[in-house]
Protein backbone atom coordinates (compact mmCIF):
# COMPACT_ATOMS: atom_id res chain seq x y z
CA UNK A 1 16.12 -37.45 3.30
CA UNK A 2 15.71 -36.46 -0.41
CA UNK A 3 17.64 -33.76 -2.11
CA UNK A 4 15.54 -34.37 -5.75
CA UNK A 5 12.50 -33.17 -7.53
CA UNK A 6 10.15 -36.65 -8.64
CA UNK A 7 9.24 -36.05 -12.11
CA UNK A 8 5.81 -34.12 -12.00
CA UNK A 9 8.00 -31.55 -10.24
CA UNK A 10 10.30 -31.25 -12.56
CA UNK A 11 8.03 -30.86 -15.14
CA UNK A 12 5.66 -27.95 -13.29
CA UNK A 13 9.25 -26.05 -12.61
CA UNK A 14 10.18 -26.11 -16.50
CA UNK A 15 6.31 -25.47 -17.41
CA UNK A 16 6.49 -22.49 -15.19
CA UNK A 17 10.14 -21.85 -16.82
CA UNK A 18 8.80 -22.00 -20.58
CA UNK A 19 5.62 -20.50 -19.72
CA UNK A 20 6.86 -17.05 -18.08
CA UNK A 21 9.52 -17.03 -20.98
CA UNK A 22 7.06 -17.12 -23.57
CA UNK A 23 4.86 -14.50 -21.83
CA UNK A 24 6.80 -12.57 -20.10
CA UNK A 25 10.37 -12.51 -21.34
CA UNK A 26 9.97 -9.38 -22.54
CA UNK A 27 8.34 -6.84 -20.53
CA UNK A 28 5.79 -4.56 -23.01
CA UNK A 29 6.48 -1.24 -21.02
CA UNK A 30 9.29 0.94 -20.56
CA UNK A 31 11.52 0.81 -17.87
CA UNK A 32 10.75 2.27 -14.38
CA UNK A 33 6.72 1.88 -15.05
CA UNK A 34 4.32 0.04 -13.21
CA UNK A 35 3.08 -3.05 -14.64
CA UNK A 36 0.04 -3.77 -16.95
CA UNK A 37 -3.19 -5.23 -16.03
CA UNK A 38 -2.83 -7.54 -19.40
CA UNK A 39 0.43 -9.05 -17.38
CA UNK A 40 -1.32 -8.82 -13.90
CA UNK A 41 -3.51 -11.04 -15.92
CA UNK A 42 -1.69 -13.60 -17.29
CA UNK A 43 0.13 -14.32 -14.47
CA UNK A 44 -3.32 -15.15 -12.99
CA UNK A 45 -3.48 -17.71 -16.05
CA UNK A 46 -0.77 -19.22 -15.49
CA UNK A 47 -1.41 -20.14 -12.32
CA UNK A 48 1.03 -17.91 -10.59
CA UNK A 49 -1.27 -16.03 -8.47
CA UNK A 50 -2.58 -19.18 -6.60
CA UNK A 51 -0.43 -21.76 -6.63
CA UNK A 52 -0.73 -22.43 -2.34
CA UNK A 53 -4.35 -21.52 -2.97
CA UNK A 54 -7.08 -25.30 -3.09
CA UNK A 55 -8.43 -25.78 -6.51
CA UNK A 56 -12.07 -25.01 -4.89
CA UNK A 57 -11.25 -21.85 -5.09
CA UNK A 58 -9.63 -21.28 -8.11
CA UNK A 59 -5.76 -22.07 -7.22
CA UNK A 60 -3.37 -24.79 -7.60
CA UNK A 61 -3.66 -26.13 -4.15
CA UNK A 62 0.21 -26.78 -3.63
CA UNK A 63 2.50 -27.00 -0.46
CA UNK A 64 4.78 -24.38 0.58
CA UNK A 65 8.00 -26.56 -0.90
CA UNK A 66 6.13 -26.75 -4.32
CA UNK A 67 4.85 -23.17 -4.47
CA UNK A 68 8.51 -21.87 -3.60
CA UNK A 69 9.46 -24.20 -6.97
CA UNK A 70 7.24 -22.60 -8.93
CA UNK A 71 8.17 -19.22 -7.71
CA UNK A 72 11.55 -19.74 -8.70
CA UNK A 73 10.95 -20.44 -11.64
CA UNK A 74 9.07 -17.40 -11.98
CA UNK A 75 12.33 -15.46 -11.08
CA UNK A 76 14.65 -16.72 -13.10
CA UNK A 77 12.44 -16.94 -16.20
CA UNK A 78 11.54 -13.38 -15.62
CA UNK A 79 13.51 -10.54 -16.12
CA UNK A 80 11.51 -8.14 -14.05
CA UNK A 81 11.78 -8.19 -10.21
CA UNK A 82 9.68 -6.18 -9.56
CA UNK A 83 6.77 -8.28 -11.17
CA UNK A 84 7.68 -10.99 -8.93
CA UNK A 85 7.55 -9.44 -6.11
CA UNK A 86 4.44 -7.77 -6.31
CA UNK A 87 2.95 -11.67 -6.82
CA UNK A 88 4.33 -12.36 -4.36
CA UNK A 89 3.32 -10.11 -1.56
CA UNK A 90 -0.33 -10.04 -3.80
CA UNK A 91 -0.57 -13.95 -2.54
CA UNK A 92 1.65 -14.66 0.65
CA UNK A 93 0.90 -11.72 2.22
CA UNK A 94 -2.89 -10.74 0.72
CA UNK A 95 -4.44 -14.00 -0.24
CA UNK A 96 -2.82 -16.33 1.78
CA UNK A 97 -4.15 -14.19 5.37
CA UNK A 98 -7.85 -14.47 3.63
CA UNK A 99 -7.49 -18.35 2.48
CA UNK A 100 -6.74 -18.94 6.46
CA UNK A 101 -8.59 -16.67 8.46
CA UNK A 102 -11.25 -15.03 6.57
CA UNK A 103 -14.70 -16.53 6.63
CA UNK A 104 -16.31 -18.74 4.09
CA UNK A 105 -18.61 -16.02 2.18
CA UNK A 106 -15.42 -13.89 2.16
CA UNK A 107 -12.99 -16.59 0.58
CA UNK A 108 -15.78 -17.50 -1.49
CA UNK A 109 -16.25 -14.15 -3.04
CA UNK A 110 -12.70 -12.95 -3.32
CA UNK A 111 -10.45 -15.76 -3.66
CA UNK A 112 -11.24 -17.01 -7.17
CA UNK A 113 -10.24 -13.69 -8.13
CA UNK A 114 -7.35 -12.94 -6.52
CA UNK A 115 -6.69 -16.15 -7.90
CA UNK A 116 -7.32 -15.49 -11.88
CA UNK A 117 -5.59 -12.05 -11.90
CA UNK A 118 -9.57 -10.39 -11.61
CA UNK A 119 -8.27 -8.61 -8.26
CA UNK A 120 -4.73 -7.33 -7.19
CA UNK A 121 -4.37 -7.23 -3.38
CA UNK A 122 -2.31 -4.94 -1.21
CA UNK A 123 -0.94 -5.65 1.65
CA UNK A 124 -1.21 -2.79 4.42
CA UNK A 125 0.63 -2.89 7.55
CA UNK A 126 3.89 -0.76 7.38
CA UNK A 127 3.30 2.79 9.05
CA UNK A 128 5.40 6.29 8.81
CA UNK A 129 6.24 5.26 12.62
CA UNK A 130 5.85 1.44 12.92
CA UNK A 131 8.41 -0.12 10.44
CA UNK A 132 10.10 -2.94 12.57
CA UNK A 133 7.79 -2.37 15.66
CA UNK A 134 4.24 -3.73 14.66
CA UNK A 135 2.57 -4.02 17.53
CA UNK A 136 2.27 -0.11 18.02
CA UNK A 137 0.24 0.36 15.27
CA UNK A 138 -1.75 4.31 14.90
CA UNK A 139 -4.20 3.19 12.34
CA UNK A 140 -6.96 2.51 15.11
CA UNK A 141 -10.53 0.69 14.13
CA UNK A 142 -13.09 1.52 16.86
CA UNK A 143 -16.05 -0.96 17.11
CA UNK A 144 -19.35 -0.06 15.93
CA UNK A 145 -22.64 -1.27 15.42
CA UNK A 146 -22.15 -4.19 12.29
CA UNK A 147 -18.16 -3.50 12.21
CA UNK A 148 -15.43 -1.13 12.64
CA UNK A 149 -14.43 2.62 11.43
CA UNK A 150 -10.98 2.49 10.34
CA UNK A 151 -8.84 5.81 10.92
CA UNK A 152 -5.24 6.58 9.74
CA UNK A 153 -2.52 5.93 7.05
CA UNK A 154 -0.81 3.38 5.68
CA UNK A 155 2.24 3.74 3.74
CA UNK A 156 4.76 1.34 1.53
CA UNK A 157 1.78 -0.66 0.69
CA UNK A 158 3.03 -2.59 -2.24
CA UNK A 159 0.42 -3.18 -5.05
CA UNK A 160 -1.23 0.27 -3.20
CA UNK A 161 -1.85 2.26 -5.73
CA UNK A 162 -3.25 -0.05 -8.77
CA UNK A 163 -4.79 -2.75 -5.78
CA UNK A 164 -8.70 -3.41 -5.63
CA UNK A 165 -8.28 -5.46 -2.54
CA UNK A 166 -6.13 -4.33 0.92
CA UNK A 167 -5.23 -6.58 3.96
CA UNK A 168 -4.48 -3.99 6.46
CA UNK A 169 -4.13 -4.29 10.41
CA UNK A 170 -4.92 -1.89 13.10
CA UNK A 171 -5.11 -1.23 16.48
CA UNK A 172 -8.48 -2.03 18.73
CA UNK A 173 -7.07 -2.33 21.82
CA UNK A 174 -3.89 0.07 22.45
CA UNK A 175 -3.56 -1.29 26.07
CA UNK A 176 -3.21 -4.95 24.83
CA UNK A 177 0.22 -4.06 22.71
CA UNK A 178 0.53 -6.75 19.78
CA UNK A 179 -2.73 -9.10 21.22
CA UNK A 180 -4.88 -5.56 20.55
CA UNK A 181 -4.38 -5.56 16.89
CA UNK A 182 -6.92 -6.55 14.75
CA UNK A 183 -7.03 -7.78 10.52
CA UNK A 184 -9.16 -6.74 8.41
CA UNK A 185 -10.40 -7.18 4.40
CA UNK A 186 -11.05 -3.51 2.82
CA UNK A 187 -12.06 -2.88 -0.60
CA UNK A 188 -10.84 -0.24 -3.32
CA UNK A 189 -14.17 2.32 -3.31
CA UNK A 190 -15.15 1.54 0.16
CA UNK A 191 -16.16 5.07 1.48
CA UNK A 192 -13.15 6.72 3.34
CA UNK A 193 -10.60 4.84 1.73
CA UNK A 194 -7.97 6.91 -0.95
CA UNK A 195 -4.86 5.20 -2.44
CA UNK A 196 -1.83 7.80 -2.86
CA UNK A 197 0.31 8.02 -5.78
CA UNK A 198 3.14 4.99 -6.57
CA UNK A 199 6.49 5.98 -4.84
CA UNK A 200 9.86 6.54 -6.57
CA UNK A 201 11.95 4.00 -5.86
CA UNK A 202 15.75 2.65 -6.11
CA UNK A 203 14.62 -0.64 -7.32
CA UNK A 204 11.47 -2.93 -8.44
CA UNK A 205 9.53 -0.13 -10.11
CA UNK A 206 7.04 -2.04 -11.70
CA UNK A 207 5.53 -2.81 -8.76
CA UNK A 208 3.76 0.42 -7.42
CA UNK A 209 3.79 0.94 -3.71
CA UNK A 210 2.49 4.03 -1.92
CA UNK A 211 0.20 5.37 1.15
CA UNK A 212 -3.13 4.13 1.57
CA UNK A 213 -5.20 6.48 3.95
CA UNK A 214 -8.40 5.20 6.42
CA UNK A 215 -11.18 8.22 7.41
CA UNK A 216 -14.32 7.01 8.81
CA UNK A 217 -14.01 4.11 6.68
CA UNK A 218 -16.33 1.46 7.53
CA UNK A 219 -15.66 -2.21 7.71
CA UNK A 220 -18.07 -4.33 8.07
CA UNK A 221 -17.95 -8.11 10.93
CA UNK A 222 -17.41 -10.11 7.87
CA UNK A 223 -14.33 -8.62 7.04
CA UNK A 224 -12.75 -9.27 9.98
CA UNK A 225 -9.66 -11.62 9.78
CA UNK A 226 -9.91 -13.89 12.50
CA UNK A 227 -11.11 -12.67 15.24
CA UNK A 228 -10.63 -9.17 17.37
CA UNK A 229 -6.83 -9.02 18.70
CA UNK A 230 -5.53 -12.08 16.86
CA UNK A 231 -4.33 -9.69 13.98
CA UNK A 232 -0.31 -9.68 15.33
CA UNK A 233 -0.12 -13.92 14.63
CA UNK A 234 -2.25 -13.42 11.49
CA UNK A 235 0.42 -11.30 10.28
CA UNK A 236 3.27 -13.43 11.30
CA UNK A 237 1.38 -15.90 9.76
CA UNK A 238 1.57 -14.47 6.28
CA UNK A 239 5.29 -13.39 7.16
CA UNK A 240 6.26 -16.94 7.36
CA UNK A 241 4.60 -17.91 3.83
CA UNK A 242 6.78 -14.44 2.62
CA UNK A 243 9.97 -14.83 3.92
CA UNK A 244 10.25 -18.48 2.65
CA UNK A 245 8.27 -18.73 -0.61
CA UNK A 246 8.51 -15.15 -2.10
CA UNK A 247 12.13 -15.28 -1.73
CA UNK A 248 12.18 -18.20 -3.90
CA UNK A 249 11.46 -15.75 -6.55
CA UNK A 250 15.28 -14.11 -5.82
CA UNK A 251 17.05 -17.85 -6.41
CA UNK A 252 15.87 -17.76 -9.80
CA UNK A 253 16.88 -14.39 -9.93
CA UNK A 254 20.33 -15.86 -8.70
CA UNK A 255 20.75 -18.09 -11.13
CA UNK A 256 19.77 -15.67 -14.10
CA UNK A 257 22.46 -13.51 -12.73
CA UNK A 258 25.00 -16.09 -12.67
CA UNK A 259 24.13 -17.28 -16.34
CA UNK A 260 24.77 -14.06 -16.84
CA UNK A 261 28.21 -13.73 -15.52
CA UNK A 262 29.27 -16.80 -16.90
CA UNK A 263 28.41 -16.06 -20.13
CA UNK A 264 29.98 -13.26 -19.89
CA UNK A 265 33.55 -13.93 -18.37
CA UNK A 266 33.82 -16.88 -21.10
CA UNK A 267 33.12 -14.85 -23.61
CA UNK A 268 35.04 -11.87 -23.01
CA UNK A 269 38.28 -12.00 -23.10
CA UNK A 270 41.56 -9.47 -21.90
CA UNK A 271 45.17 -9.77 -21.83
CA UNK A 272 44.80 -12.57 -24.78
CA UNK A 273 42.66 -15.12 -22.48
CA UNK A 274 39.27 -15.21 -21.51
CA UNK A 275 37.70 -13.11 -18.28
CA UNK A 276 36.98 -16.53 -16.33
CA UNK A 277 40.56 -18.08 -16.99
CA UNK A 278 41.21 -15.52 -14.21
CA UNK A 279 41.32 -16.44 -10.60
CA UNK A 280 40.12 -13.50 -9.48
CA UNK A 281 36.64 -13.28 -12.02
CA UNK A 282 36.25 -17.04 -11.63
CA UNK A 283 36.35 -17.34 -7.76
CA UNK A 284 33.86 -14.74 -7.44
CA UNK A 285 31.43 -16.53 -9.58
CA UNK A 286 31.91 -19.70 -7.58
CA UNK A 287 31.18 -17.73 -4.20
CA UNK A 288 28.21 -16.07 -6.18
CA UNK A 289 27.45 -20.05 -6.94
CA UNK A 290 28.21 -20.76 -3.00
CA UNK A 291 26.08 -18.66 -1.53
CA UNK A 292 23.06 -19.27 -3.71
CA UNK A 293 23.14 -23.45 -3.17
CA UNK A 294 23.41 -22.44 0.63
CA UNK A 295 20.53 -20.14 0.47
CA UNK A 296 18.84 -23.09 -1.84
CA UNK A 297 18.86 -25.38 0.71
CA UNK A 298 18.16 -23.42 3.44
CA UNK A 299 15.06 -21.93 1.65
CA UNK A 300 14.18 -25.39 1.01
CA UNK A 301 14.59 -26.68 4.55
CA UNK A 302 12.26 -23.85 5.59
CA UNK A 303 9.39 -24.81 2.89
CA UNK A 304 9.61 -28.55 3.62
CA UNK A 305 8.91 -27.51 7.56
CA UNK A 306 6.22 -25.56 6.72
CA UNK A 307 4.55 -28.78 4.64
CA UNK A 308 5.57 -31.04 7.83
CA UNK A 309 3.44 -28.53 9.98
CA UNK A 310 6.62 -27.70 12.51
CA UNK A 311 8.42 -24.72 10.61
CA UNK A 312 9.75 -22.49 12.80
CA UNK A 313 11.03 -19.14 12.89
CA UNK A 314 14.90 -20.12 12.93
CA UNK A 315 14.30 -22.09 9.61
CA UNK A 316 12.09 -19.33 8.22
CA UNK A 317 14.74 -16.75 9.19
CA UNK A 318 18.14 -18.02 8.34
CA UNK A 319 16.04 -18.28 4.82
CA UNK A 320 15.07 -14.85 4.43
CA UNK A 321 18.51 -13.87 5.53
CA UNK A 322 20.80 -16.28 3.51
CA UNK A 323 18.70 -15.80 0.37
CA UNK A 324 18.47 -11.80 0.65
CA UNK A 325 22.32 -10.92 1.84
CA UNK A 326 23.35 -13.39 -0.97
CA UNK A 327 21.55 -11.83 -3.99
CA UNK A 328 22.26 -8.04 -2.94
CA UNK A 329 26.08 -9.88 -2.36
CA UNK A 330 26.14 -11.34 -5.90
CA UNK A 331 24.57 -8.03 -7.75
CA UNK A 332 27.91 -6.30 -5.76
CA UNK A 333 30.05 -9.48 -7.20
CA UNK A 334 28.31 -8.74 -10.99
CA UNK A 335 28.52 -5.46 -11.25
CA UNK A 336 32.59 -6.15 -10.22
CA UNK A 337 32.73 -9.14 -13.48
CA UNK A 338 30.95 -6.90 -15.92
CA UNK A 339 33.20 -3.56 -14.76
CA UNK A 340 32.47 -0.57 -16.41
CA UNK A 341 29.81 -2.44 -18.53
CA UNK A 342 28.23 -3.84 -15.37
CA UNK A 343 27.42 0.21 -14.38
CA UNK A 344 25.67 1.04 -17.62
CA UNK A 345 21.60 1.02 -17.24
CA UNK A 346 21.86 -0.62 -21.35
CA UNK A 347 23.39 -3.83 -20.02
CA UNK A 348 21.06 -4.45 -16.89
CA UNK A 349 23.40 -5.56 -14.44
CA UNK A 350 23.21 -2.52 -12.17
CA UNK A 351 18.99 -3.47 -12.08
CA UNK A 352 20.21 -6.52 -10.38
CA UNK A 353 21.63 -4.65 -7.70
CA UNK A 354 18.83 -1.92 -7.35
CA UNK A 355 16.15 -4.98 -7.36
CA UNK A 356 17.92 -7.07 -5.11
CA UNK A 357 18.95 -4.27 -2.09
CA UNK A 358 14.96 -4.16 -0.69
CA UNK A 359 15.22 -7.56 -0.02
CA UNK A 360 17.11 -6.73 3.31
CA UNK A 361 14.60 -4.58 4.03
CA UNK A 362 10.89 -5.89 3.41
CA UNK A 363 9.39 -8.81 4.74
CA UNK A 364 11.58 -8.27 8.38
CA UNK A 365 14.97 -6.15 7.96
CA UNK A 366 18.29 -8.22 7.67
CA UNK A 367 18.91 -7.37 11.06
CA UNK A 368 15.46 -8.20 12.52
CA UNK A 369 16.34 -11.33 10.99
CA UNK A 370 19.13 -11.79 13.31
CA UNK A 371 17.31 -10.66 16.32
CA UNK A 372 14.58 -13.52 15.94
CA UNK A 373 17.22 -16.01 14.81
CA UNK A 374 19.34 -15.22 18.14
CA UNK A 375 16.05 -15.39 20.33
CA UNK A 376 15.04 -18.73 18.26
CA UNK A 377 19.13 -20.09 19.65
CA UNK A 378 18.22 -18.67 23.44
CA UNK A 379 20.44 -16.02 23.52
């Protein structure tokens, strides 16, 4: 059992680190917009785009343990979430579905530039009625000569609005429940596809998401992700590469937060001592510090599986839970350690919280979580 990087590792997590710091420690927008293409494109140069993606194809051809690395490096070098996450659902659950089950002209002539930052991919299964429940999906495709029409709306597609590629899913065969869904590759200008405008949102604004809408829209046999019905375990597929490597991207937001609050409660001081001589600032930092090692390893666990070939849905989801409950918990315990200062939009503290809280919800809820981890112990 080993519980340390080897030294190539190390060196790709603080070449990540220095890279994302150089390029993107400073966000060139103002708050609350949508990010550039200039940034969409140099995360593609760095290699952030696709890092579980072979080098055939234009990626870095890494595991799932050393993808997650890189990804949270990402997170804590940068200081927008929302950024992160949008990679992160661009490649897990967009580029990844196409690297597996799309066919070789298709990878061929899409991956290298989903890969480079050339293409931004959306990923569209969420519907107005089918949040949790994907396997009653009203987006229908109905089979026609060369492919499929494609009728209906998506919404909460994040990357929607600004993407040039969508993986969507819809239904072919309502009797069949979750075996009559279907995957499919559509691209921005395709006729009968519009893109709605970005959503307001609580938290990670720079990455747009909004409705994308199907009428008549024609895709061709090609595009086809797998084959006809075998759209439900495509998806889960991609879940599986989301719930355990984008989430990396939330430890390195952990530890930026608690470099935060350290620096801060040694630093300030009250009462003639500093914050963190306290028992009460100090122990909250170490259960900030608790809860992130725990989700660290867990996370880990989960990637290391998924390398071995025999991850498994209890790993993946005690993951995405301990990782996603402990950053919204440690945005809570920052906001507490920074007081009045932690409230104020100038310091950035309360973006931690409004970043972290979606985490319980995308990807599989918090308490979807629990459902599969209480079917995974037979109960």
């Amino acid at each position: 059992m080993e519980f340390g990087w080897n030294p190539d590792q190390t060196a790709g997590y603080e070449k990540t680190l220095a890279s994302v710091r150089e390029a993107l420690g400073t966000p060139a927008r103002d708050a609350g917009t949508v990010y550039l293409r200039t940034e969409w494109n140099t995360l593609g140069g760095l290699g952030l785009l696709g890092l579980c993606v072979p080098t055939r194809y234009g990626g870095s051809g890494l595991g799932a343990l050393d993808t997650a690395h890189h990804v949270e490096a990402f997170g804590r070098a940068c200081p927008d979430t929302g950024l992160v996450f949008a990679a992160g659902a661009h490649l897990f659950a967009c580029t990844v579905p196409i690297l597996e089950f799309g066919g070789e002209e298709l990878k061929e002539r899409l991956l290298p530039g989903l890969c480079s930052g050339r293409l931004i991919a959306g990923n569209a299964m969420t519907e107005a009625e089918s949040g949790s429940d994907v396997s009653r999906l009203t987006v229908t495709a109905r089979q026609v000569a060369g492919g499929y029409l494609l009728d209906g709306e998506k919404t909460f597609v994040s990357n929607g609005p600004a993407a040039d590629v969508y993986v969507t899913y819809a239904t072919t065969d309502p009797a069949a429940g979750h075996l009559g869904v279907t995957g499919f590759v559509v691209e921005r200008g395709t006729a009968g596809l519009s893109a709605g405008e970005p959503f307001e949102k609580l938290g990670l604004h720079s990455c747009p998401a909004g409705t994308v809408r199907f009428e008549n829209c024609f895709v061709p046999d090609d595009q086809v992700l797998g084959f006809a019905g075998g759209g439900g375990a495509i998806f889960q597929h991609s879940m599986g590469w989301e719930r355990a490597c984008l989430f990396a991207g939330y430890l390195g937001l952990l530890d930026r937060l608690i470099d935060r609050c350290v620096e801060h409660a040694a630093g300030r001081r009250q009462f003639g001592q500093p914050l963190g001589a306290f028992q009460a600032v100090a122990h909250r930092i170490v259960e900030m510090k608790l809860r992130t090692e725990s989700a660290r390893l867990l996370l880990y666990r989960a990637c290391w599986e998924m390398d071995q070939g025999h991850s498994s849905p209890l790993s993946i989801g005690l993951s995405k839970l301990a990782v996603s409950e402990g950053a919204v918990a440690a945005a809570l315990d920052a906001i507490q350690i920074f007081g009045g200062r932690g409230y104020l939009q100038e310091h950035g503290i309360e973006t931690f919280l409004r970043d972290t809280v979606p985490s319980t919800i995308f990807s599989g809820t918090s308490d979807i979580q629990r459902l599969l981890i209480a079917k995974e112990l037979g109960l």
